[in-house]
Every structure is written in structure tokens, then in C-alpha cells.
Protein backbone atom coordinates (compact mmCIF):
# COMPACT_ATOMS: atom_id res chain seq x y z
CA UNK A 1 0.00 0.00 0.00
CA UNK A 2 1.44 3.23 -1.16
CA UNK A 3 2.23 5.36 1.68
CA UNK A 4 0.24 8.93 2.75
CA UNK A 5 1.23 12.58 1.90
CA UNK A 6 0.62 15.48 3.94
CA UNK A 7 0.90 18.64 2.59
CA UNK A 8 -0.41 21.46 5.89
CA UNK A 9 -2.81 24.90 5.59
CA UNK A 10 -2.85 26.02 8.56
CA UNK A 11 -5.99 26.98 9.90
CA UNK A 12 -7.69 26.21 6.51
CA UNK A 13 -9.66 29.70 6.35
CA UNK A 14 -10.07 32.11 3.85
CA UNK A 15 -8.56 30.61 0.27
CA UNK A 16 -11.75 28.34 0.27
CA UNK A 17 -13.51 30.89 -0.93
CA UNK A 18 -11.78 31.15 -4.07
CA UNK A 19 -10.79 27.84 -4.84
CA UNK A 20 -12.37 25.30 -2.96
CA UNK A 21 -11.52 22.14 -4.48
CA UNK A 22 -8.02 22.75 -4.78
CA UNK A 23 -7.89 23.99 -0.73
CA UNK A 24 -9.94 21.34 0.41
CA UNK A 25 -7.83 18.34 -1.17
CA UNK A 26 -4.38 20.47 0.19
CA UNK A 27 -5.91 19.86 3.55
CA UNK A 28 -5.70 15.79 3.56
CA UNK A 29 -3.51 12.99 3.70
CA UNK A 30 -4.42 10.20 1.56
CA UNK A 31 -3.46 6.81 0.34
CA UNK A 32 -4.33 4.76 -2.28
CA UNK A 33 -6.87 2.28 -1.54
CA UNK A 34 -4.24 -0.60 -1.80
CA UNK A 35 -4.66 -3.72 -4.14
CA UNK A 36 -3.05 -5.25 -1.64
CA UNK A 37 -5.67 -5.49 0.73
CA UNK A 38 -8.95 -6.85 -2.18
CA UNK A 39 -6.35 -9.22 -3.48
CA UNK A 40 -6.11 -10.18 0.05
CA UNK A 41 -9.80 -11.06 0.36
CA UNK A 42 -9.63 -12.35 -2.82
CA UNK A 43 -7.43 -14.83 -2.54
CA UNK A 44 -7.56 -16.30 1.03
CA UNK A 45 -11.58 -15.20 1.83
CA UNK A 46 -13.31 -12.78 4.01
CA UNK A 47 -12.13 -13.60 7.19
CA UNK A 48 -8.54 -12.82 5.81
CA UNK A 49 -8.81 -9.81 4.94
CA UNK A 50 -11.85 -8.50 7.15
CA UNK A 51 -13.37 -6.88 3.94
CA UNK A 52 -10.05 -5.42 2.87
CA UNK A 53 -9.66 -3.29 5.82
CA UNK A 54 -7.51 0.61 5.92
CA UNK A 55 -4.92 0.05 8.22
CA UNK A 56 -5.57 2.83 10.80
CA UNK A 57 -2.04 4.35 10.11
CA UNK A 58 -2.77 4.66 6.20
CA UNK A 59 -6.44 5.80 6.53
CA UNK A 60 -7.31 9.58 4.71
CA UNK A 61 -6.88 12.13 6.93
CA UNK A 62 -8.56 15.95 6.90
CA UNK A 63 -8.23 19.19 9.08
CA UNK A 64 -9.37 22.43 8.41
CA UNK A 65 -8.86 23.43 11.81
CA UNK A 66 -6.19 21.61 13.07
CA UNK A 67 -5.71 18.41 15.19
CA UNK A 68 -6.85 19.83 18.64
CA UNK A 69 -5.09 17.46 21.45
CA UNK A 70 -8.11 17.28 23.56
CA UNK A 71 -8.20 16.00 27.12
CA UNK A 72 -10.49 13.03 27.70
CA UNK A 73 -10.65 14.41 31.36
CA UNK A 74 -12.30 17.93 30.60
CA UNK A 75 -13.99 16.67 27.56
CA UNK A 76 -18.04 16.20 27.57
CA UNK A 77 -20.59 15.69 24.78
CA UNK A 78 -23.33 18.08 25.54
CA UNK A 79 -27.06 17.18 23.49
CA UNK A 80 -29.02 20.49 23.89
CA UNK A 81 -30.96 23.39 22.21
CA UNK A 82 -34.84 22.56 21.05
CA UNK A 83 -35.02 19.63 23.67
CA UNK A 84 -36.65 18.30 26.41
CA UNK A 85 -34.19 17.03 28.45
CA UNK A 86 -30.58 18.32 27.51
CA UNK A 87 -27.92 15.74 28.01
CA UNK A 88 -24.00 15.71 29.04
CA UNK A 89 -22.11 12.80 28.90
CA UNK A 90 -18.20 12.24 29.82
CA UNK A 91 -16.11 10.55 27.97
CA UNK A 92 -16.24 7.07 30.45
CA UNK A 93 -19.76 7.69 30.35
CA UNK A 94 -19.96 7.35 26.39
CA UNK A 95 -17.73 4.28 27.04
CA UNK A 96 -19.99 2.80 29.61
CA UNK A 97 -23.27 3.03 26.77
CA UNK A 98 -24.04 0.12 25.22
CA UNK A 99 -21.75 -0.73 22.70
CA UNK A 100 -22.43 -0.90 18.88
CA UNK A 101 -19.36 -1.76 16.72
CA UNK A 102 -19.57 -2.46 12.78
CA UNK A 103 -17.41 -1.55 9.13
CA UNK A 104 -18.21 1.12 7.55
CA UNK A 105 -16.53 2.87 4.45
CA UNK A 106 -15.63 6.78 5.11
CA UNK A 107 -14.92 9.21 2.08
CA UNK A 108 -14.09 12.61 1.57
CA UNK A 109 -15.92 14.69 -0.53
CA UNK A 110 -13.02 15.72 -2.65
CA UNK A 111 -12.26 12.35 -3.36
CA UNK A 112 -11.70 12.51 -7.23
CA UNK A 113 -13.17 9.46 -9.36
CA UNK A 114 -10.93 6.53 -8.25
CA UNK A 115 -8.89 8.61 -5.67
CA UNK A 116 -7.44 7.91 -2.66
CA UNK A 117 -9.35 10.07 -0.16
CA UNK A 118 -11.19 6.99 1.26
CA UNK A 119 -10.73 4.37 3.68
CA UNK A 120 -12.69 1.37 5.10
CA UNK A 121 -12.53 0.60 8.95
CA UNK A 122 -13.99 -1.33 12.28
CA UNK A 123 -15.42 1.08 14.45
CA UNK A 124 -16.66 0.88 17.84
CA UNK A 125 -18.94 3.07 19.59
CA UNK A 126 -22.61 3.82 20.54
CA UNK A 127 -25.77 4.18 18.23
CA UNK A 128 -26.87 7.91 18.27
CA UNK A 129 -30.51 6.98 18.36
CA UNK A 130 -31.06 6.45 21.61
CA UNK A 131 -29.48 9.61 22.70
CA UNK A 132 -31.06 11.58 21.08
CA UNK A 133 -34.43 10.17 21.90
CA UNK A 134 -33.75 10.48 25.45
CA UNK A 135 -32.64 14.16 24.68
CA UNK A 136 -36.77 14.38 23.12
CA UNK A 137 -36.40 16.65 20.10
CA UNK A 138 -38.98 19.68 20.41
CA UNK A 139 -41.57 20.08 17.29
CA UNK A 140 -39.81 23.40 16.54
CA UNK A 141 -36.63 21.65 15.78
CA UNK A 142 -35.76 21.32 12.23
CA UNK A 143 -31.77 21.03 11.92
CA UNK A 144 -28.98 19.83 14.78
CA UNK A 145 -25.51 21.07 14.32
CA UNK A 146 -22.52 19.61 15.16
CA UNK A 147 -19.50 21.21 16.75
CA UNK A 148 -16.14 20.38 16.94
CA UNK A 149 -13.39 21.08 19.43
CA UNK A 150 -11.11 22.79 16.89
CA UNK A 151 -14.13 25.13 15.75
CA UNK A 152 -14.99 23.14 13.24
CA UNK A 153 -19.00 23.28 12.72
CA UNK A 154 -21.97 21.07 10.27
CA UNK A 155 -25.77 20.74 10.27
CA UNK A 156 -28.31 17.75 9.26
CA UNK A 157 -32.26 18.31 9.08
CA UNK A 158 -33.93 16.83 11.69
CA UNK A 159 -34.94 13.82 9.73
CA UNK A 160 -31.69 12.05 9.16
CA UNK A 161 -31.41 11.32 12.71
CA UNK A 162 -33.95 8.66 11.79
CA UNK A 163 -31.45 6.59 11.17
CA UNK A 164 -31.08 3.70 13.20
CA UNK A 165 -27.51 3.05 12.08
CA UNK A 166 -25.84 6.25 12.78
CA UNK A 167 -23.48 6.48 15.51
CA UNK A 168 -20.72 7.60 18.00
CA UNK A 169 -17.40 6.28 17.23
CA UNK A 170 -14.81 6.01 19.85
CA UNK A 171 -12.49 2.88 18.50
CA UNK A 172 -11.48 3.13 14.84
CA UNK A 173 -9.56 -0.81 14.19
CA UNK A 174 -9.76 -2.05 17.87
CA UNK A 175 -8.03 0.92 19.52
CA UNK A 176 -9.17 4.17 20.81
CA UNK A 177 -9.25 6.88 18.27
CA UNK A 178 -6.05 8.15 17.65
CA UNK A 179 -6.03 12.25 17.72
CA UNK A 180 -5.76 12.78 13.95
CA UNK A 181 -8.67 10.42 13.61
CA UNK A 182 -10.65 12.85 16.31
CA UNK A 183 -10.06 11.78 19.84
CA UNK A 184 -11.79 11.14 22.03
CA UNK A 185 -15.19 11.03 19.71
CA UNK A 186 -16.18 11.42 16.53
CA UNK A 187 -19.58 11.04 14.48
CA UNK A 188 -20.77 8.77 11.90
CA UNK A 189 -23.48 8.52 9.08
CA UNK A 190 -23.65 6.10 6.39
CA UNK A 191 -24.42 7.20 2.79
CA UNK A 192 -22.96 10.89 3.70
CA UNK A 193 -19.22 12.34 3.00
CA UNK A 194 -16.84 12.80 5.64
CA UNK A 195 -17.06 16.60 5.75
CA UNK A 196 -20.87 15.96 7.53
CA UNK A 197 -19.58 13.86 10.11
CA UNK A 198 -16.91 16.03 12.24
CA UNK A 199 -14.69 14.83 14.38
CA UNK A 200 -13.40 15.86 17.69
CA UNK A 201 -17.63 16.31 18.82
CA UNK A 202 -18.34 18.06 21.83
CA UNK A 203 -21.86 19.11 21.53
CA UNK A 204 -25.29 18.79 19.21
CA UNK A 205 -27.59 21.70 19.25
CA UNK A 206 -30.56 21.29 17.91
CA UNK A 207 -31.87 24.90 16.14
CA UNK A 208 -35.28 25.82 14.11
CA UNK A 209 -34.04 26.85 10.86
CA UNK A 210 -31.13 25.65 8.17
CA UNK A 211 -27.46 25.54 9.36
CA UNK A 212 -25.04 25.93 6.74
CA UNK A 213 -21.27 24.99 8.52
CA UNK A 214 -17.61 25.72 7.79
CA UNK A 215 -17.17 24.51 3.86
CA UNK A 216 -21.01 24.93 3.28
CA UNK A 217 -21.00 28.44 3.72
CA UNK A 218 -17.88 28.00 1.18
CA UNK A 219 -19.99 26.79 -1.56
CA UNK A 220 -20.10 22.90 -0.79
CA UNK A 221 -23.04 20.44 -0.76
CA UNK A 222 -24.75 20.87 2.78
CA UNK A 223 -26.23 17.48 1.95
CA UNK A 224 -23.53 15.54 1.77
CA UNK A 225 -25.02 12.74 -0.07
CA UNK A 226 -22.06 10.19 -1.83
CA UNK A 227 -22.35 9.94 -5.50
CA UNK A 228 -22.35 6.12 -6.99
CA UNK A 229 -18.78 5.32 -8.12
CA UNK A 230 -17.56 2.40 -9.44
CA UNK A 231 -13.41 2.29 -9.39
CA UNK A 232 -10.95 -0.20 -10.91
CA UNK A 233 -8.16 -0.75 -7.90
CA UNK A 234 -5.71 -3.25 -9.59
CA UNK A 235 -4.46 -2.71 -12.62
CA UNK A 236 -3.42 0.44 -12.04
CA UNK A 237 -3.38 3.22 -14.50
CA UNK A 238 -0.60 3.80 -17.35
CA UNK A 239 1.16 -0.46 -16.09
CA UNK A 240 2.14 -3.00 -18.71
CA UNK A 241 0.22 -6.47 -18.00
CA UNK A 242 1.72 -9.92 -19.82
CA UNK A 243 -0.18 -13.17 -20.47
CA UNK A 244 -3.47 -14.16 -21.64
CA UNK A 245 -6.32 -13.90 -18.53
CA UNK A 246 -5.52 -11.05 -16.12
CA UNK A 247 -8.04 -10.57 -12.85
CA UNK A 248 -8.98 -6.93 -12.52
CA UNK A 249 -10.44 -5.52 -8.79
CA UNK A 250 -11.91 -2.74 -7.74
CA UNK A 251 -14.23 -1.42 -5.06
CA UNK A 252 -17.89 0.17 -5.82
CA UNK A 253 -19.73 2.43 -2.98
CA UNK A 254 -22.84 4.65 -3.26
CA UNK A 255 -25.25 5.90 -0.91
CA UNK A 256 -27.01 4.27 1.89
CA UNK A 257 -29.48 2.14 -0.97
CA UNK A 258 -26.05 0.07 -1.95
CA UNK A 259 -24.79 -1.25 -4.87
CA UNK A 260 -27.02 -3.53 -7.02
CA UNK A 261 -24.50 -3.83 -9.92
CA UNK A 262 -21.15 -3.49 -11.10
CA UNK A 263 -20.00 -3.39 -15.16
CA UNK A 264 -16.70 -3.14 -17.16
CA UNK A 265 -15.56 -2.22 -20.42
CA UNK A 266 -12.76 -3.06 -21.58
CA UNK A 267 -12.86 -1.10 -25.10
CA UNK A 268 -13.30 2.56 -23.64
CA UNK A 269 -16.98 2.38 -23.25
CA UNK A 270 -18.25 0.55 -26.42
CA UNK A 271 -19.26 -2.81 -24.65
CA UNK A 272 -20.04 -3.64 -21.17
CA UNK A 273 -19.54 -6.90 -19.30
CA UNK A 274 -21.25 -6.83 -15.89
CA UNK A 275 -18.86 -8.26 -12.96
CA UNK A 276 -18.62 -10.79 -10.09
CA UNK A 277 -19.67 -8.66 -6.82
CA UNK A 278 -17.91 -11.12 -4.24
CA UNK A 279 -18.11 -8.89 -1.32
CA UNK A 280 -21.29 -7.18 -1.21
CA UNK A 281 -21.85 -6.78 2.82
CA UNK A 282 -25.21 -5.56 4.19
CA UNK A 283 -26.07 -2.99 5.40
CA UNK A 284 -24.98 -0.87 3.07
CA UNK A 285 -22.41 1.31 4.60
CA UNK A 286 -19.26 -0.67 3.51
CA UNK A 287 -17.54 -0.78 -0.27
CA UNK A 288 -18.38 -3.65 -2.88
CA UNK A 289 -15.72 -5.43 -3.59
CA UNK A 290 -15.87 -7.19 -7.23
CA UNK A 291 -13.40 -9.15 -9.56
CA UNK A 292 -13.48 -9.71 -13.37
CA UNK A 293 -11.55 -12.16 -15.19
CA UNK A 294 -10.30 -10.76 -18.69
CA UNK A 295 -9.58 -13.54 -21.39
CA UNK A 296 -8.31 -12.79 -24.71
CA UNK A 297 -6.66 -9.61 -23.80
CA UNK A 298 -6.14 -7.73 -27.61
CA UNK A 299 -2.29 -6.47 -27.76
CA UNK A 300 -1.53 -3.23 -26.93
CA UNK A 301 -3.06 -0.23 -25.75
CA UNK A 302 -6.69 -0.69 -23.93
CA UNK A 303 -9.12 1.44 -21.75
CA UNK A 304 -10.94 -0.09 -19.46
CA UNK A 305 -14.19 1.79 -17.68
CA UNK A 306 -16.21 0.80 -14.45
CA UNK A 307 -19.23 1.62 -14.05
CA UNK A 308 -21.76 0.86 -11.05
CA UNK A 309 -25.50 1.12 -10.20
CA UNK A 310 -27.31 1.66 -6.76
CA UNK A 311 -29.71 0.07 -4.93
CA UNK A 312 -32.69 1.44 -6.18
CA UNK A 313 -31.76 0.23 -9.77
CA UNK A 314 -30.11 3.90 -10.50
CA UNK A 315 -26.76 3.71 -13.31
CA UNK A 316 -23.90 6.18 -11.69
CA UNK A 317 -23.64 9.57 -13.35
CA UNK A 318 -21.31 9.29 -16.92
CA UNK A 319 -21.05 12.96 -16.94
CA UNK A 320 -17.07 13.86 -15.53
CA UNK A 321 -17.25 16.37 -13.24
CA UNK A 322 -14.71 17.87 -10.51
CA UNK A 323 -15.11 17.73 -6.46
CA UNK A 324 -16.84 20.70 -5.72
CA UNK A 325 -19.71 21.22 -5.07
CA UNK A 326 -21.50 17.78 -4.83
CA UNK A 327 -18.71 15.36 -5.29
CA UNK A 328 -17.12 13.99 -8.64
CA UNK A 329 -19.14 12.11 -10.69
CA UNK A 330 -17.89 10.17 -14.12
CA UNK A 331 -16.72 6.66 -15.23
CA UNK A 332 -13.67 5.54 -13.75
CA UNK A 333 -11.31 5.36 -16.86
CA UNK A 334 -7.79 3.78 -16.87
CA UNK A 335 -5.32 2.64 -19.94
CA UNK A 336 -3.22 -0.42 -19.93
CA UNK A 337 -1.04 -1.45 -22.08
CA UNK A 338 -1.73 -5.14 -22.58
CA UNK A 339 2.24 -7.05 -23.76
């Protein structure tokens, strides 16, 4: 697995304005999704590979506002605003709830198509749910907004809290989250890009109108909703391949309806072969995993395309388009050259 860069913007304020999708991707680390890990799974089964799990030390990374150090001693979580009982909880109190641990897929919203901005983990924490039920949302609520400790700020309407699997994550791969990752506790939603589910929480308000939050009021989707991709992972882009039969992988992740089906072409879009899905996990909050086995290569060089369609029977987007504002959309495209 190719290793992470870093490249720092300190603070992360003001340039957004003007460029946001080159700012935003200057304030991550990422890594390439690794072959390593689907061939992996492919090879030796699911339990090997725990559905090609991130290693915690090459998982994406983004700050906008910094990586606060935050003291698990001083730190609460405070539920408040439009409700009927307002709750605090410490951080061995959050520990103490009853546990809820599962896999789920995380990506950044400026991942370009086939990038490197996402990551697949094991994370343990508590269902947000039941917290805020007990907190009793009042009738004039219509958004909650999460803060962060670094200043860092989102919003959700009222009805996505719904949502029986969103949760609290305080383990990301076993351990305890490290502070990059948003120590001591962090906030997840499936079917939503990372930049709606800030780390570092310390408190939900809930408020009776719209909140727009840090990149939002910079232009950026303040739904959040991930776009359908389907990405080839191994072959790479621009490598020689020799034989006759070649297995290509890749990964396919949508929103919180799933993937239904994943296709390939291997003559830049002219014919389409649909794929074996061999790791399709429910519910749908973790990456597809599929393989296709390529006989008769033609000498020379070919472009292969992926393409994948949701849950509710919907074909990804074919139309190439950058990051911002919604996410990229288009068919992952790569070129081989085939000895």
C-alpha cells in the first residue's frame, strides 16, 4: 500500500472561498486504496482480509482546523438546544453506553473518481438513536448542528437522525481513536461524505431553521449525499500487464441504498460486461468489492471503464465532473497497455 502525503494549511480559512476544491484536497492525507488489501480477500476469503480493511495508520486524513489534542478528562458531549431534556455525557460515560461496533466505508468529498481520499474501517462506539431520543427533540426543531473542538462546525435536518444506524465512534480498528482520527469522539453517518460527520464532537444543538457549517458556507453540498462510483483498484493506470487472462479488482460504494451492480468495459466504453460482486456486505455502509476475469486480452493499448449502479436500480452519473460542489461524478477510466 502506497504510503500517505501530507501537505499542511494552517488553519484552513479564507482561500476556500476562491478555490475550494483545490484547498480542500491540500488539507488531507491520503493513500491509495491498496490492491493489496482486495487481493487479500480475494485470494484467502473474508475472514482474511476483514473486507479489505484501511490500516488505521494509512487511513485519509482531513483538518481544516487543526488536530486539537483534547483532554479526555475535561472533555463532555453536551445534546441540547430545542429539547426536552438536555444531556451531558463524559467521555467514560460514552464508554460505559451500550456498545455498537460495525465496518463502515468513510470518504471525503473531494475524493476525485478513483482517488485515494477513502478508507474502510472497524469502528466501535454507541448508536446515536437512543441519545437523542432520550434528549426528546422539540416540534420546533428542524436542523442539529454539530460542533467540533477545533471550531470546526456542520448541520443535518432533523430527519436524518432517523437513522437507526448512525453512531458515535470512539475505537477506529480495535483501539481508541487516535487524535488525527478525532479523539476522544467522533460522528458517523452512512451514505454521507466525511465533511458531515466532524470529528473531535463536543456538543449537538438542535436549532429551528437551516445551518449551513464551515465549507457549506464556502460553496459545498450541505447534503452531503455520496455519489455512486464504481473504481478499478488493480491494474493500475498507465502499467504493462503480460499473459493471456488477467483478474482486474476494484471497489464500488454509493449511498445508503447500496450497490445492485457493477460493469466493465474493456474497449473505452463501447461494450459492457457486468462483474462478479464477491463482497457485497449488508447494510450498506461498507464498499463492494468485485473481480473480473479478462480472457483474450487484444495487444496493446486498452481502456478499461467501471461503471456501477445503486440500490434502487439507478446507473452512476457518466457525466465527468470535478469535487466541488456535490462530489465527482464520471466513469472511472484507466489505460493499460496489454504485452
Amino acid at each position: 500500500m502506497e504510503r500517505r502525503h501530507f501537505i499542511s494549511v494552517a488553519g484552513g480559512l479564507g482561500f476556500g472561498l476562491l478555490i475550494p476544491g483545490v484547498v480542500y484536497r491540500y488539507l488531507m492525507r491520503g493513500t491509495n486504496v491498496g490492491n493489496a488489501n482486495i487481493r487479500a480477500y480475494l485470494n484467502d476469503g473474508p475472514l482474511a482480509a476483514l473486507r479489505a480493511i484501511t490500516p488505521t495508520e494509512d487511513f485519509y486524513l482531513t483538518s481544516s482546523h487543526g488536530e486539537p489534542a483534547v483532554d479526555e478528562k475535561k472533555w463532555s458531549l453536551t445534546i441540547d438546544g430545542l429539547v426536552r431534556n438536555p444531556l451531558r455525557f463524559s467521555y467514560d460515560e460514552i464508554r460505559a453506553l451500550p456498545p455498537y461496533e460495525t465496518i463502515l466505508t468513510l470518504e471525503c468529498i473531494s475524493n476525485s473518481v478513483g482517488g485515494r481520499f477513502i478508507g474502510n474501517a472497524r469502528w466501535t462506539g454507541t448508536l446515536l438513536k437512543p441519545l437523542i431520543d432520550r434528549a426528546g427533540a422539540l416540534p420546533a426543531a428542524k436542523y442539529a448542528v454539530f460542533y467540533a473542538a477545533e471550531g470546526y462546525t456542520t448541520g443535518h435536518p432533523i430527519s436524518r437522525f432517523d437513522d437507526s444506524l448512525n453512531f458515535l465512534a470512539y475505537d477506529i480498528n480495535g483501539r481508541p481513536l487516535p487524535r488525527q482520527h478525532g479523539f476522544p469522539l467522533r460522528v458517523l453517518m452512512p451514505g454521507r461524505y466525511g465533511m458531515k460527520m466532524p470529528k473531535w464532537l463536543t456538543r449537538i444543538e438542535f436549532v429551528d431553521k437551516e445551518y449551513l457549517g464551515f465549507w457549506e458556507r464556502q460553496g459545498w453540498s450541505n447534503t452531503g449525499d455520496r455519489r455512486t462510483q464504481g473504481v478499478i483498484d488493480d491494474p493500475r493506470n498507465l502499467t504493462r500487464i503480460t499473459g493471456g487472462t488477467f483478474v482486474v479488482t476494484g471497489y464500488a460504494i454509493g449511498d445508503t441504498s447500496g450497490i445492485s451492480k457493477v460493469e466493465i468495459s474493456t474497449d473505452g466504453g463501447s461494450h459492457w460486461q457486468e462483474v462478479e460482486i464477491f463482497s457485497n456486505p449488508h447494510p450498506s455502509q461498507v464498499w463492494a468489492l468485485w473481480k473480473f476475469v479478462w480472457k483474450n486480452a487484444p495487444k496493446g493499448k486498452q481502456t478499461l471503464k467501471a461503471r456501477a449502479t445503486d440500490g434502487r436500480g439507478k446507473l452512476q452519473s457518466s457525466i465527468d465532473s470535478g469535487e466541488w460542489p456535490d462530489g465527482a461524478t464520471g466513469y472511472h477510466t484507466i489505460e493499460v497497455t496489454v504485452g
